[in-house]
N, C-alpha and C. Protein backbone atom coordinates (compact mmCIF):
# COMPACT_ATOMS: atom_id res chain seq x y z
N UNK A 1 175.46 116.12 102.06
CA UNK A 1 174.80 115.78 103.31
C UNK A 1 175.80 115.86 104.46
N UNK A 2 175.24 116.29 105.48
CA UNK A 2 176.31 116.35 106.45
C UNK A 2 176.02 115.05 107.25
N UNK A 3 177.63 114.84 108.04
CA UNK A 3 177.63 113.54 108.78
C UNK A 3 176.86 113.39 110.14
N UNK A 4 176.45 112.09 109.96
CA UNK A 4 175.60 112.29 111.33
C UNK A 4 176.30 112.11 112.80
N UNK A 5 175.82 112.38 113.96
CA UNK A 5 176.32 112.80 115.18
C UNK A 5 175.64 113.02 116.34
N UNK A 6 175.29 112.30 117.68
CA UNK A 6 174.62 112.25 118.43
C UNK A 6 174.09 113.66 118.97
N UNK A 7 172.86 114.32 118.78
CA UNK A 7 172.26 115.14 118.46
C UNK A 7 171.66 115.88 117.55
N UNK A 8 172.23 115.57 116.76
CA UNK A 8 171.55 115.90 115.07
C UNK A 8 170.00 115.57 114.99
N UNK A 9 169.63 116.86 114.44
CA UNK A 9 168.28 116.47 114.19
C UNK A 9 168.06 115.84 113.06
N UNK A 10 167.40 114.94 112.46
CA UNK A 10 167.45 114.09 111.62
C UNK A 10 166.19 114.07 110.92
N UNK A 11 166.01 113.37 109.54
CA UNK A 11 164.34 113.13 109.04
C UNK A 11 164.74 111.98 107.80
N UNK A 12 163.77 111.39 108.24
CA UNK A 12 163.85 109.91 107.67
C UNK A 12 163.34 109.88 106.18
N UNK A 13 164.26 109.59 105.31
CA UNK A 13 163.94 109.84 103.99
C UNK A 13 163.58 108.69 103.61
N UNK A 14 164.00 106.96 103.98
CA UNK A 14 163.46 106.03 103.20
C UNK A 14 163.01 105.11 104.19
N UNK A 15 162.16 104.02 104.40
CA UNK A 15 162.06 103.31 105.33
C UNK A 15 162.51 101.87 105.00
N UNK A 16 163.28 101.61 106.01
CA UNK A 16 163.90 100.09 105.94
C UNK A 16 162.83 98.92 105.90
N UNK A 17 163.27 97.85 105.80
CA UNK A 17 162.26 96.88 105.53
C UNK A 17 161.60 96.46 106.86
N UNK A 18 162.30 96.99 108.16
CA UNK A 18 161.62 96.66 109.20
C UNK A 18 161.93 98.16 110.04
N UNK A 19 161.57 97.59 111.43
CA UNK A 19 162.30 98.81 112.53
C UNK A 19 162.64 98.30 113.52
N UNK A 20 163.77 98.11 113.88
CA UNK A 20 164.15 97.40 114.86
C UNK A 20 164.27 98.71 116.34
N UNK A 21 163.79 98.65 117.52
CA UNK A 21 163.51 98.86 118.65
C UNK A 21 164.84 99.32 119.44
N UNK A 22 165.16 100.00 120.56
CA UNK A 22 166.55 100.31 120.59
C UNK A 22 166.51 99.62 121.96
N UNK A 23 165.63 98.87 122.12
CA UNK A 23 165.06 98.11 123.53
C UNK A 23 166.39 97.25 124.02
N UNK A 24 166.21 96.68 125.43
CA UNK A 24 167.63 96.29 125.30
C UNK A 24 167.45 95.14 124.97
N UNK A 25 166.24 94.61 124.83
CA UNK A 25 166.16 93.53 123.75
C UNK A 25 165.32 93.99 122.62
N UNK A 26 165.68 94.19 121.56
CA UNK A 26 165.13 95.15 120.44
C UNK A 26 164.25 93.66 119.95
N UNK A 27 163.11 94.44 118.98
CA UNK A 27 161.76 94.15 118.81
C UNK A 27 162.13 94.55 116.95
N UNK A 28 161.55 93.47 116.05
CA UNK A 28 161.48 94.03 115.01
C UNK A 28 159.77 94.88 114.95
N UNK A 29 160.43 95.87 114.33
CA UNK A 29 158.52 96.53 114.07
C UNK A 29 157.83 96.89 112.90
N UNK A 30 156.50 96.76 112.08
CA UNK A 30 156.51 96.84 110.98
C UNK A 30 157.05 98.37 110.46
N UNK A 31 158.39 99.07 109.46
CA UNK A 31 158.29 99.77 108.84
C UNK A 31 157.42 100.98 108.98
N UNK A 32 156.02 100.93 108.68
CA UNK A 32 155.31 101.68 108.38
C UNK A 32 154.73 102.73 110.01
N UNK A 33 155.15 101.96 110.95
CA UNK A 33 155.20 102.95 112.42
C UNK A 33 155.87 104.14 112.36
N UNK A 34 156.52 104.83 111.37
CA UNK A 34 157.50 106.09 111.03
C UNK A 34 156.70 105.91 109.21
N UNK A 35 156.28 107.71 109.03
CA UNK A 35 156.30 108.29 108.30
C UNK A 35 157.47 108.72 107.32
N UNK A 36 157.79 108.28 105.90
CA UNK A 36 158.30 109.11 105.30
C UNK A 36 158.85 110.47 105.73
N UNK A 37 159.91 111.35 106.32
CA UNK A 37 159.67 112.77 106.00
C UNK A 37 159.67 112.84 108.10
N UNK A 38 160.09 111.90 108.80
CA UNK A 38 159.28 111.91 110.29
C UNK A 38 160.83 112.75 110.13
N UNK A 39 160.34 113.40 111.86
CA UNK A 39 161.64 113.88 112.15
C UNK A 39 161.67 113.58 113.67
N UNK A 40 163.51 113.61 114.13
CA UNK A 40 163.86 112.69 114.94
C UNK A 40 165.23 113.37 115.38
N UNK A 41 166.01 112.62 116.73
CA UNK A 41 167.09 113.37 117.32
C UNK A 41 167.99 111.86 117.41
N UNK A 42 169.05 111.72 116.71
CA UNK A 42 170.04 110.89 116.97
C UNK A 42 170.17 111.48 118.39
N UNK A 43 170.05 109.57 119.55
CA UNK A 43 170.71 109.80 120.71
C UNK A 43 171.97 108.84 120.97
N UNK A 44 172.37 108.18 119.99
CA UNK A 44 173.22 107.29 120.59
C UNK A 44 173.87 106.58 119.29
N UNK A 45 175.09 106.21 118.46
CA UNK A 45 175.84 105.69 118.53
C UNK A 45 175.76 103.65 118.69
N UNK A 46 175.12 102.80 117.49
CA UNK A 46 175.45 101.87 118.41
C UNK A 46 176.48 101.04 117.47
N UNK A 47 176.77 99.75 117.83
CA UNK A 47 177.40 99.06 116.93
C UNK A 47 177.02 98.43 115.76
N UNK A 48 177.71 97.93 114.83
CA UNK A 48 177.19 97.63 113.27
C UNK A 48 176.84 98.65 112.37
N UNK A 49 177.14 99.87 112.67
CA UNK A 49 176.74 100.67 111.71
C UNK A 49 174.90 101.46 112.19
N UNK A 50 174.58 101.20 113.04
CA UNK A 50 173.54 101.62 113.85
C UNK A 50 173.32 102.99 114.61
N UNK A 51 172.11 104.13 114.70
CA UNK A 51 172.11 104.59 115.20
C UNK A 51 171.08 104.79 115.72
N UNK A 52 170.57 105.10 117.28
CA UNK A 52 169.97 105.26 117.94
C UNK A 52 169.12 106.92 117.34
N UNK A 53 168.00 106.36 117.07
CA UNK A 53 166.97 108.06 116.94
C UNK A 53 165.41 107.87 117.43
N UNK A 54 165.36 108.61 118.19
CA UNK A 54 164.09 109.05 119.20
C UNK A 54 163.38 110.02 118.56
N UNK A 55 162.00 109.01 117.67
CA UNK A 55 160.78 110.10 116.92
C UNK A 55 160.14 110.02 118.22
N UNK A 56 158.70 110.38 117.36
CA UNK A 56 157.32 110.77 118.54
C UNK A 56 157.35 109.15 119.07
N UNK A 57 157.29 108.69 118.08
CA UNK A 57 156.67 106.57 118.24
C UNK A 57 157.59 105.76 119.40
N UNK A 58 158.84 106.46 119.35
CA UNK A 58 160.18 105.56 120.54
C UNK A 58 161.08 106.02 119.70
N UNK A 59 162.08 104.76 120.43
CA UNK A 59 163.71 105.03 119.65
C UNK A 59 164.07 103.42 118.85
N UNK A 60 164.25 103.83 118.11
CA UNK A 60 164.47 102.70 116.62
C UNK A 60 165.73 103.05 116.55
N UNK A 61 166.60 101.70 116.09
CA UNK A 61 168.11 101.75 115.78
C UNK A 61 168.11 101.55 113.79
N UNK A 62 168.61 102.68 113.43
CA UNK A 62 169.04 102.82 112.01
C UNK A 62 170.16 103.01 111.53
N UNK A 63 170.11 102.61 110.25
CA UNK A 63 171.48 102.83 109.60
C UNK A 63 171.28 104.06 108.98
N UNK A 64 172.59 104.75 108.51
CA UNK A 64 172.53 106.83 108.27
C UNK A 64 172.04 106.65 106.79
N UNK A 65 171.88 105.42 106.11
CA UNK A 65 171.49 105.43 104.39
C UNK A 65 169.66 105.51 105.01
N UNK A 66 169.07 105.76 105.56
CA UNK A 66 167.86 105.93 106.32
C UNK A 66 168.04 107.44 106.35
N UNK A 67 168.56 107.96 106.87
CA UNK A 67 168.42 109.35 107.14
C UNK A 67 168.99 110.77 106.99
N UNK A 68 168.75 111.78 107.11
CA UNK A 68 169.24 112.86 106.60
C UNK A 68 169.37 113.71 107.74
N UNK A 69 170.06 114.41 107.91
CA UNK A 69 170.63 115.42 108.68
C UNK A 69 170.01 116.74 108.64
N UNK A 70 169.13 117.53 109.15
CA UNK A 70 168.29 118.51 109.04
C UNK A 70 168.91 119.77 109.62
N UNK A 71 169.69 120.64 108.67
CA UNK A 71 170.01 121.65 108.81
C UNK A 71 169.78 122.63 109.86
N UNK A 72 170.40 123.72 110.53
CA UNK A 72 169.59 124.86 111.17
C UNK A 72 168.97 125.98 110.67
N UNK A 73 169.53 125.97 109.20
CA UNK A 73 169.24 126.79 107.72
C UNK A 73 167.88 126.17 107.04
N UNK A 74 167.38 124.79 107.28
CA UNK A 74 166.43 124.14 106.40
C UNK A 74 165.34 124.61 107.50
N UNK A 75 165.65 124.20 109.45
CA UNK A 75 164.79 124.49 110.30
C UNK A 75 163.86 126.14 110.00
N UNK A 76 165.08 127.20 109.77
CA UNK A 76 164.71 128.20 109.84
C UNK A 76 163.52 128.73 108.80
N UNK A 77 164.09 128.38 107.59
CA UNK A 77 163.27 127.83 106.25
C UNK A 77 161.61 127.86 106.61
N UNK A 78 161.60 126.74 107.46
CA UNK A 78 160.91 126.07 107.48
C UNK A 78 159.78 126.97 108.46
N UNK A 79 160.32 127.65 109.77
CA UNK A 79 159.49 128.46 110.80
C UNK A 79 159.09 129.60 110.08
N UNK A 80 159.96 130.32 108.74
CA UNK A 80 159.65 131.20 108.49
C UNK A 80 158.77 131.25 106.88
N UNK A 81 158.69 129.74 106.37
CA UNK A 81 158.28 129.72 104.81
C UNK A 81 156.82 129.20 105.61
């Protein structure tokens, strides 16, 4: 897996027990507001091991054991399979 990095396109392989909000007062949210499989753009970097990623739904702060790093080789894959 490659490391993650503010811009990386990303897709959420497991969902945490909540979703916490990247609000500047963050909001827990139920989990299930993100799809298995969603895909998403790391924008930010936060502290604790946190990263800022902006799906369709908002921007939720996650940890990278949440997510996967989506290739430009898997994208292409993907426009052309």
């Amino acid at each position: 897996m490659a490391d993650l990095f503010v811009g990386a396109q990303v897709r959420l392989i497991a969902r945490p027990p909540y979703l916490k909000t990247a609000d500047p007062m963050p909001m827990l949210r139920p989990p299930d507001l993100l799809a298995i499989a969603a895909e998403g753009m790391v924008v930010d970097r936060r502290p604790a091991g946190y990263w800022g990623v902006k799906f369709d739904r908002g921007i939720f702060l996650l940890e990278s054991q949440y997510l996967e790093v989506i290739t430009p080789q898997e994208k292409k894959n993907e426009v052309s399979g």
